[in-house]
PDB file of N, CA and C in Angstrom:
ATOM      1  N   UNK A   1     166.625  45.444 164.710  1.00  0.00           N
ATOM      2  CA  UNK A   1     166.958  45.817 166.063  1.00  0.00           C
ATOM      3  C   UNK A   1     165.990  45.195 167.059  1.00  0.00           C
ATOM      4  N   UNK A   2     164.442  45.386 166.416  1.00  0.00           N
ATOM      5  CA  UNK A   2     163.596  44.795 167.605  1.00  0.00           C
ATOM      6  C   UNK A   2     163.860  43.210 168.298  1.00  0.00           C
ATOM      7  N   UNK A   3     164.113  42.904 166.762  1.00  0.00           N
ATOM      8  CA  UNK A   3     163.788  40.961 166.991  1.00  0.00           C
ATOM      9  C   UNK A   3     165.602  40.588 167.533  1.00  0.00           C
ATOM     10  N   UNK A   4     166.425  41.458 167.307  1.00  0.00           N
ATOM     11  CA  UNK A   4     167.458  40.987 168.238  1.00  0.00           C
ATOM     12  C   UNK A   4     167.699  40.058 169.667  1.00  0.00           C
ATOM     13  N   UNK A   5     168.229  39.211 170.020  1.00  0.00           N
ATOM     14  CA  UNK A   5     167.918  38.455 170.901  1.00  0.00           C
ATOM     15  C   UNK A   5     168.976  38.676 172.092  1.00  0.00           C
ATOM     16  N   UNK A   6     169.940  38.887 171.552  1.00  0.00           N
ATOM     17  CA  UNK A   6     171.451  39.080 172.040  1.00  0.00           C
ATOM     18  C   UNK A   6     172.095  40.429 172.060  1.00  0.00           C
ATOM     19  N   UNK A   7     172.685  40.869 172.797  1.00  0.00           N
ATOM     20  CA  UNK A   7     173.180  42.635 172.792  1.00  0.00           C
ATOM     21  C   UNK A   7     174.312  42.721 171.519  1.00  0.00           C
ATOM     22  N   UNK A   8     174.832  41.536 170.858  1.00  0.00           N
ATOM     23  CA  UNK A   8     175.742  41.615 169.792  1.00  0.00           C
ATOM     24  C   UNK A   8     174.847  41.747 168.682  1.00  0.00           C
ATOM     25  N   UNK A   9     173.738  40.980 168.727  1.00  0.00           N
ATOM     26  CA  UNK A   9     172.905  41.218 167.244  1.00  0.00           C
ATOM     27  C   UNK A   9     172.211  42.288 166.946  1.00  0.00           C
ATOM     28  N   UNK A  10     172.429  43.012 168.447  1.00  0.00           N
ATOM     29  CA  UNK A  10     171.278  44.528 168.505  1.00  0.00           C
ATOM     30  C   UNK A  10     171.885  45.320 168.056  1.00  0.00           C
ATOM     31  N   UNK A  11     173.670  45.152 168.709  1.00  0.00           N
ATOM     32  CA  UNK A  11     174.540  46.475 168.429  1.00  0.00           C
ATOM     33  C   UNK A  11     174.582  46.176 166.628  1.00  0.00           C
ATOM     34  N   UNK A  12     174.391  45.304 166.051  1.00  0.00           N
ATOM     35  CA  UNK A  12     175.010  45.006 164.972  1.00  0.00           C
ATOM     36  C   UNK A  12     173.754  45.987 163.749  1.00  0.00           C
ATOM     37  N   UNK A  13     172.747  45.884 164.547  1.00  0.00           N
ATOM     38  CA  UNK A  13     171.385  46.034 163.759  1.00  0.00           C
ATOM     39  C   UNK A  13     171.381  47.610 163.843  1.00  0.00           C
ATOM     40  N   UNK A  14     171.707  48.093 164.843  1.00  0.00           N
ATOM     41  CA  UNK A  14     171.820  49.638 165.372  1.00  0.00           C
ATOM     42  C   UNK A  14     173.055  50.195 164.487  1.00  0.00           C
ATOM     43  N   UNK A  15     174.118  49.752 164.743  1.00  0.00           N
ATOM     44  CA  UNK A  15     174.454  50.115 164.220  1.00  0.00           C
ATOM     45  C   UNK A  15     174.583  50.564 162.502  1.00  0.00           C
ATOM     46  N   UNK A  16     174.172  49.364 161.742  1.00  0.00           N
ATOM     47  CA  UNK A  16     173.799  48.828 160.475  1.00  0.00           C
ATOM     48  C   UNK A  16     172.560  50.087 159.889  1.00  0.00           C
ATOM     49  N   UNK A  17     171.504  50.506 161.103  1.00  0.00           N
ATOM     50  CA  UNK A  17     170.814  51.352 160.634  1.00  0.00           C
ATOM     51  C   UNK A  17     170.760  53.012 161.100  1.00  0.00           C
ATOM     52  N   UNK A  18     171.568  53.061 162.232  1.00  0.00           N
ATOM     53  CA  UNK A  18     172.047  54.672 162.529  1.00  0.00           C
ATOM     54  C   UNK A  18     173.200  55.431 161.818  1.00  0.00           C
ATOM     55  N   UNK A  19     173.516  56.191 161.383  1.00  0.00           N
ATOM     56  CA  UNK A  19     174.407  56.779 161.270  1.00  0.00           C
ATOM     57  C   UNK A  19     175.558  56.987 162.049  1.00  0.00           C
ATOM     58  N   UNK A  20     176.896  56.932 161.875  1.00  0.00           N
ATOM     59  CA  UNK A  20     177.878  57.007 163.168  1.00  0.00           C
ATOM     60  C   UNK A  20     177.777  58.460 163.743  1.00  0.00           C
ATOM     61  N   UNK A  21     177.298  59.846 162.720  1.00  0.00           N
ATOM     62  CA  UNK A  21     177.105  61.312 162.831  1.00  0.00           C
ATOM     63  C   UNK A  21     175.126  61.495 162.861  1.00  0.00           C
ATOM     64  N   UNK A  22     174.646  60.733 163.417  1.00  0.00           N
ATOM     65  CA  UNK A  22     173.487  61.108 163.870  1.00  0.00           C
ATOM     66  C   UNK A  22     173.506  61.643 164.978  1.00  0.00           C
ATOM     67  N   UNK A  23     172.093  63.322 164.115  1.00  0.00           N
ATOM     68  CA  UNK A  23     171.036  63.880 164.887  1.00  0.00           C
ATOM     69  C   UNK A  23     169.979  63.852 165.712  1.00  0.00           C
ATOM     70  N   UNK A  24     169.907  62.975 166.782  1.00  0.00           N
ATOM     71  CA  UNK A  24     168.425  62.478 167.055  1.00  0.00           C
ATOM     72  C   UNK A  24     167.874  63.619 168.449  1.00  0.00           C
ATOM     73  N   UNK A  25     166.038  63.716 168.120  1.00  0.00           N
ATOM     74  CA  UNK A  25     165.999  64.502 168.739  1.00  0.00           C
ATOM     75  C   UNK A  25     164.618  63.926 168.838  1.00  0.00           C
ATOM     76  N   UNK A  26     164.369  63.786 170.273  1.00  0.00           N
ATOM     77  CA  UNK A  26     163.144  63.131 170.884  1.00  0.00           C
ATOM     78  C   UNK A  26     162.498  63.732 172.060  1.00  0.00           C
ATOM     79  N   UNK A  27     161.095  64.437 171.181  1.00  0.00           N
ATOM     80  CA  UNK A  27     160.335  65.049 172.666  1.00  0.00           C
ATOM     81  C   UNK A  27     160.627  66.550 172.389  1.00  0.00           C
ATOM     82  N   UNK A  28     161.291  67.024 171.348  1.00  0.00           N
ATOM     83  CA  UNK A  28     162.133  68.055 171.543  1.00  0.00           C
ATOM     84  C   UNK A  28     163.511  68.392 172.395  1.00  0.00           C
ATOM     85  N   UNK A  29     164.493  67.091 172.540  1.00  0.00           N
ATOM     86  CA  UNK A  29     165.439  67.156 173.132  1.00  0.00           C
ATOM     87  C   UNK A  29     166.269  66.777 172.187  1.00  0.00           C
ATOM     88  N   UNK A  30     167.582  67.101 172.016  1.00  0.00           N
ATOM     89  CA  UNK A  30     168.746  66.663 172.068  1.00  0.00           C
ATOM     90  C   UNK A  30     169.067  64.898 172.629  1.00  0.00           C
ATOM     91  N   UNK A  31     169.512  63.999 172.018  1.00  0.00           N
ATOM     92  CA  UNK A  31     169.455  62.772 172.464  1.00  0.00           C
ATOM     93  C   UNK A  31     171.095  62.204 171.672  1.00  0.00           C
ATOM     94  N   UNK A  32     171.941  61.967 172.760  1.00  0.00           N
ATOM     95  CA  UNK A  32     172.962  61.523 172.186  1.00  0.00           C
ATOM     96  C   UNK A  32     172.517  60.010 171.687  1.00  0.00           C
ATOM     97  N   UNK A  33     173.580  59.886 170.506  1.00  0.00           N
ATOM     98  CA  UNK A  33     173.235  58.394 169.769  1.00  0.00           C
ATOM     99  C   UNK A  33     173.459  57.511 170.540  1.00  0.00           C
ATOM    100  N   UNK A  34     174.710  56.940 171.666  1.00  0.00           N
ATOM    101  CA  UNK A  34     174.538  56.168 172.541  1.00  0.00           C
ATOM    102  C   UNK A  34     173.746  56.172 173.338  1.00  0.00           C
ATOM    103  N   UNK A  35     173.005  57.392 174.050  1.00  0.00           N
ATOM    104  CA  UNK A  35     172.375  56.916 174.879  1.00  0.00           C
ATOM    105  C   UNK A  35     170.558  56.287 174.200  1.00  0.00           C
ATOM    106  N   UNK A  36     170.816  57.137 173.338  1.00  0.00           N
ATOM    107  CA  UNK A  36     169.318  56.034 172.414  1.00  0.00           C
ATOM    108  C   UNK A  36     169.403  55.005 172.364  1.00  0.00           C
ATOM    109  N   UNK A  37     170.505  54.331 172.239  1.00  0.00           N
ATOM    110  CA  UNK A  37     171.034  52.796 171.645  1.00  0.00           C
ATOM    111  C   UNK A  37     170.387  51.972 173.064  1.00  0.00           C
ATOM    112  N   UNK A  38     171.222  52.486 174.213  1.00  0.00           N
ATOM    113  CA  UNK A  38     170.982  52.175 175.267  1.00  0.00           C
ATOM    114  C   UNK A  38     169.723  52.155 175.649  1.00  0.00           C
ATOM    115  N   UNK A  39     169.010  53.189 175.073  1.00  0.00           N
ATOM    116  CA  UNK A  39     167.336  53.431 175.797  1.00  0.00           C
ATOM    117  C   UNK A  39     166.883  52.530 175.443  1.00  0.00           C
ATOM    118  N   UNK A  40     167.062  52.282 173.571  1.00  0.00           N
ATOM    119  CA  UNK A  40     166.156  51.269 172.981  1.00  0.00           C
ATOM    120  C   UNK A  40     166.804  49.885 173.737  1.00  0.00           C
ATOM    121  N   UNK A  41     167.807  49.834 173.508  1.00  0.00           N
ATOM    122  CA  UNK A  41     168.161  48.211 174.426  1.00  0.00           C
ATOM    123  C   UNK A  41     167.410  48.053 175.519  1.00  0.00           C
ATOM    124  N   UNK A  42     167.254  48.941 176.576  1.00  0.00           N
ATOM    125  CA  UNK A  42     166.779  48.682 177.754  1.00  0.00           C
ATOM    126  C   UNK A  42     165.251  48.268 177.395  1.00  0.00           C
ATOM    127  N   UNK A  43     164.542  49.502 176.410  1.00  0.00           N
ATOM    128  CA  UNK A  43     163.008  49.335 176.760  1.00  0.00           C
ATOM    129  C   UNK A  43     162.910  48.060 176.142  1.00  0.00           C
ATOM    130  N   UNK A  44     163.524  47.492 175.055  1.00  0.00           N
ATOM    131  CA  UNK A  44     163.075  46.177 174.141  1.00  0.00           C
ATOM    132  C   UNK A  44     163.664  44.985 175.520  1.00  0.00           C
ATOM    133  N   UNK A  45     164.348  45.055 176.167  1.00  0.00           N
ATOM    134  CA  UNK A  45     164.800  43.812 176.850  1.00  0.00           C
ATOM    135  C   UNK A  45     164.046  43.777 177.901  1.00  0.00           C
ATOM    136  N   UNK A  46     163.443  44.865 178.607  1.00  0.00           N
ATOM    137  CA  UNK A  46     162.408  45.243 179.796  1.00  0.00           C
ATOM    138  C   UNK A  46     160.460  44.408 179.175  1.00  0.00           C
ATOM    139  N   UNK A  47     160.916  44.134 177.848  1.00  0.00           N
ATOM    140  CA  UNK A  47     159.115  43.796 177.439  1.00  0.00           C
ATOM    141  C   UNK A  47     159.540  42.267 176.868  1.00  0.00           C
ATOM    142  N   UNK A  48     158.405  41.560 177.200  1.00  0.00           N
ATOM    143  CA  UNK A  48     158.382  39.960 176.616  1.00  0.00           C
ATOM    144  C   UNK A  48     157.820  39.786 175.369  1.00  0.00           C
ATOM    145  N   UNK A  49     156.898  41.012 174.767  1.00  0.00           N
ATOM    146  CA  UNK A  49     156.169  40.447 173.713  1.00  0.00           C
ATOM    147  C   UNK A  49     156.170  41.786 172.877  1.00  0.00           C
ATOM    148  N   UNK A  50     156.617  41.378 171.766  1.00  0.00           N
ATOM    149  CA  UNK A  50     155.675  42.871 170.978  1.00  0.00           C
ATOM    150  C   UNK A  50     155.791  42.717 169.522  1.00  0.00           C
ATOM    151  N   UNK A  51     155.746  43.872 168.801  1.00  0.00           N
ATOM    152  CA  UNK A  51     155.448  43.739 167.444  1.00  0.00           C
ATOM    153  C   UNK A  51     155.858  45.149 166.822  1.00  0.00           C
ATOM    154  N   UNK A  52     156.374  44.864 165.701  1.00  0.00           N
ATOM    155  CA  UNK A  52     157.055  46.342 165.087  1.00  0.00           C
ATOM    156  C   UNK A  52     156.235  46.766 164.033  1.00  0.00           C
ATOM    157  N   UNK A  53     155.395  47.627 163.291  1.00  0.00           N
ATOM    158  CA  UNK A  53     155.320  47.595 162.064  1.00  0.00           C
ATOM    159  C   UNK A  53     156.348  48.877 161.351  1.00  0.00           C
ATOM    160  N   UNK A  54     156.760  49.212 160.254  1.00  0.00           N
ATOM    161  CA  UNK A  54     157.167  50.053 159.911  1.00  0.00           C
ATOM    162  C   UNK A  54     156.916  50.637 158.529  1.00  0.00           C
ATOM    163  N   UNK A  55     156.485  52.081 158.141  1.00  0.00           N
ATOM    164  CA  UNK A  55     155.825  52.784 157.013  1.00  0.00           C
ATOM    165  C   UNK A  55     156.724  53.937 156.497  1.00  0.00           C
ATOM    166  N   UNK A  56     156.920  53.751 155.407  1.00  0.00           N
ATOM    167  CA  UNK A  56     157.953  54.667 154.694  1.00  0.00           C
ATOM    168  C   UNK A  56     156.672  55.691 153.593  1.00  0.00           C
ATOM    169  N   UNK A  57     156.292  56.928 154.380  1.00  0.00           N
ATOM    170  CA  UNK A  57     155.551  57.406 153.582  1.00  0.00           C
ATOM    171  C   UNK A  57     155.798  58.418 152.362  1.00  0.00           C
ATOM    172  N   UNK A  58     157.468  58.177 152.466  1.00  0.00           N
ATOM    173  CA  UNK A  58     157.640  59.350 151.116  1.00  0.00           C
ATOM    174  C   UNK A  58     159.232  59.542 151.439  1.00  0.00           C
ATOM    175  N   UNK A  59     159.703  59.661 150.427  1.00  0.00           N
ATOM    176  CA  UNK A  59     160.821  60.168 149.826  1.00  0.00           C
ATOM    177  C   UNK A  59     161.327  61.330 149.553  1.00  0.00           C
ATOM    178  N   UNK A  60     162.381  62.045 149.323  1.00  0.00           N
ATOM    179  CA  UNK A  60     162.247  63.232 148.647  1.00  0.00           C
ATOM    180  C   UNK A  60     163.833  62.478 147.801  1.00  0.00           C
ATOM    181  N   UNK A  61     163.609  62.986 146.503  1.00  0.00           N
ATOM    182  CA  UNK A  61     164.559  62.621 145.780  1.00  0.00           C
ATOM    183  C   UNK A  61     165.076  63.577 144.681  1.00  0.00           C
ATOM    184  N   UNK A  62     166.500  63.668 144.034  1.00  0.00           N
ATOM    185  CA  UNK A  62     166.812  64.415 143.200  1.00  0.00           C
ATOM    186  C   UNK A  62     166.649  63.779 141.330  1.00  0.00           C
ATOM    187  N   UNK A  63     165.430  64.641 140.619  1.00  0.00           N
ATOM    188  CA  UNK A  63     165.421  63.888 139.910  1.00  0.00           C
ATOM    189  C   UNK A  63     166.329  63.934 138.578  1.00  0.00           C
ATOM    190  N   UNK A  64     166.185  62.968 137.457  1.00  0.00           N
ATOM    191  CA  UNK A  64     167.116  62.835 135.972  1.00  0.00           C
ATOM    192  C   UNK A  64     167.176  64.124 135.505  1.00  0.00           C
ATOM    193  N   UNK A  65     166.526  64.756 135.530  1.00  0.00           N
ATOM    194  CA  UNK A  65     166.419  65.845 134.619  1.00  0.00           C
ATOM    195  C   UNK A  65     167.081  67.388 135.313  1.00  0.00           C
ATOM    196  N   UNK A  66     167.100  67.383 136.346  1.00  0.00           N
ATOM    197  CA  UNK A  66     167.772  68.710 137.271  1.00  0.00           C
ATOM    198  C   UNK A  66     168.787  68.232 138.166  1.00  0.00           C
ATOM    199  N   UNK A  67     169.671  66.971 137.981  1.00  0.00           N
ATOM    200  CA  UNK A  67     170.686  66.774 138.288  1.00  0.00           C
ATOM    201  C   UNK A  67     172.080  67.170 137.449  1.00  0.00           C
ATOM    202  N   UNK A  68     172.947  68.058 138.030  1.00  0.00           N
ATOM    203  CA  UNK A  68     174.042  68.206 136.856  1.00  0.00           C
ATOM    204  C   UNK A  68     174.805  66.781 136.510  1.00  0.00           C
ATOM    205  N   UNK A  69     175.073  65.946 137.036  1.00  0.00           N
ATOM    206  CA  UNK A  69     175.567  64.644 136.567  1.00  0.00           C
ATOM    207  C   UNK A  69     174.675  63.683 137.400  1.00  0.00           C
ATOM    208  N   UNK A  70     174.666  62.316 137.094  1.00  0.00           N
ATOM    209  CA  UNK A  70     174.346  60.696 137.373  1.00  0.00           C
ATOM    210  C   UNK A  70     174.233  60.868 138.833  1.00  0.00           C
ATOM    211  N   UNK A  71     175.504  61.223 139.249  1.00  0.00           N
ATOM    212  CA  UNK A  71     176.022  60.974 140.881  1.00  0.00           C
ATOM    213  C   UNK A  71     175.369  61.520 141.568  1.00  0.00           C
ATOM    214  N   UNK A  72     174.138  63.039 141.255  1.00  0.00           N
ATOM    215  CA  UNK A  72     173.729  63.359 141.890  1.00  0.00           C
ATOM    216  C   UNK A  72     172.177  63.363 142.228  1.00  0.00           C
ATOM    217  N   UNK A  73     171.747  62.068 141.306  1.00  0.00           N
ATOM    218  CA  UNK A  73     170.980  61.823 141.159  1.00  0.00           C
ATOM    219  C   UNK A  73     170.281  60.529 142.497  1.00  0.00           C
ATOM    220  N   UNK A  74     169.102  60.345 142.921  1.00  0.00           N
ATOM    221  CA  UNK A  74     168.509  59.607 143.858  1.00  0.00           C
ATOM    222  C   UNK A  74     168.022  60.104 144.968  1.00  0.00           C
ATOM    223  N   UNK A  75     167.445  59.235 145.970  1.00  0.00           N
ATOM    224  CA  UNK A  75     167.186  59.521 146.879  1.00  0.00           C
ATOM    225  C   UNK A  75     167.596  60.438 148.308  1.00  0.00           C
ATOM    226  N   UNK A  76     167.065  61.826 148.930  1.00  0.00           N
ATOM    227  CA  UNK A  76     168.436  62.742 149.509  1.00  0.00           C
ATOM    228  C   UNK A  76     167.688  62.639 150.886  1.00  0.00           C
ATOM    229  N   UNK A  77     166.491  62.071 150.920  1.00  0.00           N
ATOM    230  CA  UNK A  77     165.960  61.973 152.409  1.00  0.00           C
ATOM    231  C   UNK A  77     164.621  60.982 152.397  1.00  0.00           C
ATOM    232  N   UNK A  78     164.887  60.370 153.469  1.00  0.00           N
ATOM    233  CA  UNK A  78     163.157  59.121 153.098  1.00  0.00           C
ATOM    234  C   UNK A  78     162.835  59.518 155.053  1.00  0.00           C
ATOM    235  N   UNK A  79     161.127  59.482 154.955  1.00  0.00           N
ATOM    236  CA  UNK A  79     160.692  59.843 156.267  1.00  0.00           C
ATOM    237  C   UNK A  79     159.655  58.368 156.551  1.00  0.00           C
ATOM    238  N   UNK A  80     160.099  57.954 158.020  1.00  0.00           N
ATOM    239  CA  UNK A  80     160.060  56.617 158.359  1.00  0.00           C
ATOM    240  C   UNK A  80     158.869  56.950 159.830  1.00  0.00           C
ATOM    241  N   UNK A  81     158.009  55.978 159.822  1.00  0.00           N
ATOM    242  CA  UNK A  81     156.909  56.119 160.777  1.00  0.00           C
ATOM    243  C   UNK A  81     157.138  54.475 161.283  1.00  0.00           C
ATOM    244  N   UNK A  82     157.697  54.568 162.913  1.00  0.00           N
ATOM    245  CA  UNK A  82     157.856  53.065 163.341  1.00  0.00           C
ATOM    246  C   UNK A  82     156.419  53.006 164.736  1.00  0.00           C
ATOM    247  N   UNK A  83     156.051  51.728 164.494  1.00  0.00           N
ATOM    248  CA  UNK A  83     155.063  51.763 165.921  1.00  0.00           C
ATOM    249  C   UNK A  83     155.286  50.243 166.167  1.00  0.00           C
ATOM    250  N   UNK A  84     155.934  50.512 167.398  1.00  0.00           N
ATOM    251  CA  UNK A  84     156.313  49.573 168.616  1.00  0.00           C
ATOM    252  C   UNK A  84     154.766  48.918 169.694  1.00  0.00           C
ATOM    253  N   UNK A  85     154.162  48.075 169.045  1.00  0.00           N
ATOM    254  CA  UNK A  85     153.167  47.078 170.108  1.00  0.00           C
ATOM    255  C   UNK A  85     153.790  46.305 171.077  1.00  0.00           C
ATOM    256  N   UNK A  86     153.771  46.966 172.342  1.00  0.00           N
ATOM    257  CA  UNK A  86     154.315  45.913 173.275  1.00  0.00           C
ATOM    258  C   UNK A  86     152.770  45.324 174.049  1.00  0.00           C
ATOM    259  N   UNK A  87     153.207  44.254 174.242  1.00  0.00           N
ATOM    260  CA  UNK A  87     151.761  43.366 174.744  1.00  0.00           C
ATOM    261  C   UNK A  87     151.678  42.840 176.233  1.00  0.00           C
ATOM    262  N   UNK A  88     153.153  43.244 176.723  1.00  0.00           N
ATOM    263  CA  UNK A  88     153.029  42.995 178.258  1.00  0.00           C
ATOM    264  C   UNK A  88     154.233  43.717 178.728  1.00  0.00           C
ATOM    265  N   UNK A  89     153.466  45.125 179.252  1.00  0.00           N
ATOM    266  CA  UNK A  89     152.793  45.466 179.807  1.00  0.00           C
ATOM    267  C   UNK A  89     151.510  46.081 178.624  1.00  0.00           C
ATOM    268  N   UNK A  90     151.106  46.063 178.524  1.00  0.00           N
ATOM    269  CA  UNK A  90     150.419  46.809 177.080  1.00  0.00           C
ATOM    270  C   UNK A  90     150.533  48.010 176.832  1.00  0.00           C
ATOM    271  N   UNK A  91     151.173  48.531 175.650  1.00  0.00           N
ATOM    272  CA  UNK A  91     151.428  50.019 175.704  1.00  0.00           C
ATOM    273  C   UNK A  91     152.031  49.840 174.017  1.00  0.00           C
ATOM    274  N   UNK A  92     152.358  51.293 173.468  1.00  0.00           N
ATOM    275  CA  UNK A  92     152.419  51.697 172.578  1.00  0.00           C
ATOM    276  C   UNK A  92     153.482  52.473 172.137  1.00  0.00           C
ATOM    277  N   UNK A  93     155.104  52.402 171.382  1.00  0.00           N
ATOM    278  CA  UNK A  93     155.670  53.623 171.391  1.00  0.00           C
ATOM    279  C   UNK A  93     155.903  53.682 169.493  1.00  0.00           C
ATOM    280  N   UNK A  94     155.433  54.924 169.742  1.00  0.00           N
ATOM    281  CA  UNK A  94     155.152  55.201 167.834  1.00  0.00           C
ATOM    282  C   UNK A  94     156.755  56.506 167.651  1.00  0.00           C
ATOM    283  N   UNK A  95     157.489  55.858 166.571  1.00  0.00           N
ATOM    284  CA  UNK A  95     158.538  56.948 166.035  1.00  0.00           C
ATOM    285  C   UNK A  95     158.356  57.712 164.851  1.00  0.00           C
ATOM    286  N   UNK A  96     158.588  58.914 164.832  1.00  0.00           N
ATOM    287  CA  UNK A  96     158.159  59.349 163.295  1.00  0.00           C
ATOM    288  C   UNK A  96     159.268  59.696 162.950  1.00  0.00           C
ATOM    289  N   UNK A  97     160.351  59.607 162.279  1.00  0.00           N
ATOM    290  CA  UNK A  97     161.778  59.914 161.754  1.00  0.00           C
ATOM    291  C   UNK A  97     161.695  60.243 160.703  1.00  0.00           C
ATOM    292  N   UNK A  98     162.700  61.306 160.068  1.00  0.00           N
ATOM    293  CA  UNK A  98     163.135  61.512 159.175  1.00  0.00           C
ATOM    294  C   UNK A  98     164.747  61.593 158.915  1.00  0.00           C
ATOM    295  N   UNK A  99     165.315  61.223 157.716  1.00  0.00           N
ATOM    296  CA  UNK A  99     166.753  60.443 157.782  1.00  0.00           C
ATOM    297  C   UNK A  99     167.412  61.630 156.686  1.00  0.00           C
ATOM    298  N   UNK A 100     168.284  62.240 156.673  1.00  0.00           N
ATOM    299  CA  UNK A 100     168.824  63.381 155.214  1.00  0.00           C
ATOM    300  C   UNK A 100     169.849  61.775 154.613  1.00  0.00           C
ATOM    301  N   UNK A 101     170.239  61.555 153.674  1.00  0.00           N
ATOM    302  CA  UNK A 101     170.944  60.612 153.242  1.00  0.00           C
ATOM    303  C   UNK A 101     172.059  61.910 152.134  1.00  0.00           C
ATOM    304  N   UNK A 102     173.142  61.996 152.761  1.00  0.00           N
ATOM    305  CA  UNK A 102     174.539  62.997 152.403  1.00  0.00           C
ATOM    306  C   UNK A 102     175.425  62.020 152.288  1.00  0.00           C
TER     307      UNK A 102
END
């Protein structure tokens, strides 16, 4: 999404990584999924320079042994820490997410 250049490669990337039934909730608000899409479009096209890193510090998963079949076996939620370096204007926006995977 960051390194998108074009509003087709952004929607493509956004979309590719949101859910069409996402929860998002920022600040303690309620945040419809379009208008996030939109926020993030705006703030990434508003900055000339920056840098993404991103940290997946844990999983929660269902394991082999206390699954009643195969299918219900894997990964049921992974929690994602993103930090956004923008370098002009200089500033900082850090995400801490967590994703349920149903």
């Amino acid at each position: 999404m960051f390194q998108a250049s074009t509003q087709e490669t952004f929607d493509a990337a956004f979309e590719a990584f949101f859910a069409k039934h996402t929860d998002l909730t920022i600040n303690g608000k309620k945040v419809a999924r379009a208008q996030y899409k939109e926020d993030i479009w705006n703030e990434k096209s508003s900055r000339s320079k920056f840098s993404v890193t991103f940290k997946f510090p844990g999983t929660v998963e269902v394991p082999n042994g206390t699954a009643s079949n195969n299918s219900d076996v894997g990964i049921v939620a992974v929690y994602l820490n993103a930090t956004v370096q923008f370098t002009d204007p200089v500033s900082s926006l850090i995400i801490n997410a967590s994703y349920q995977l149903t």
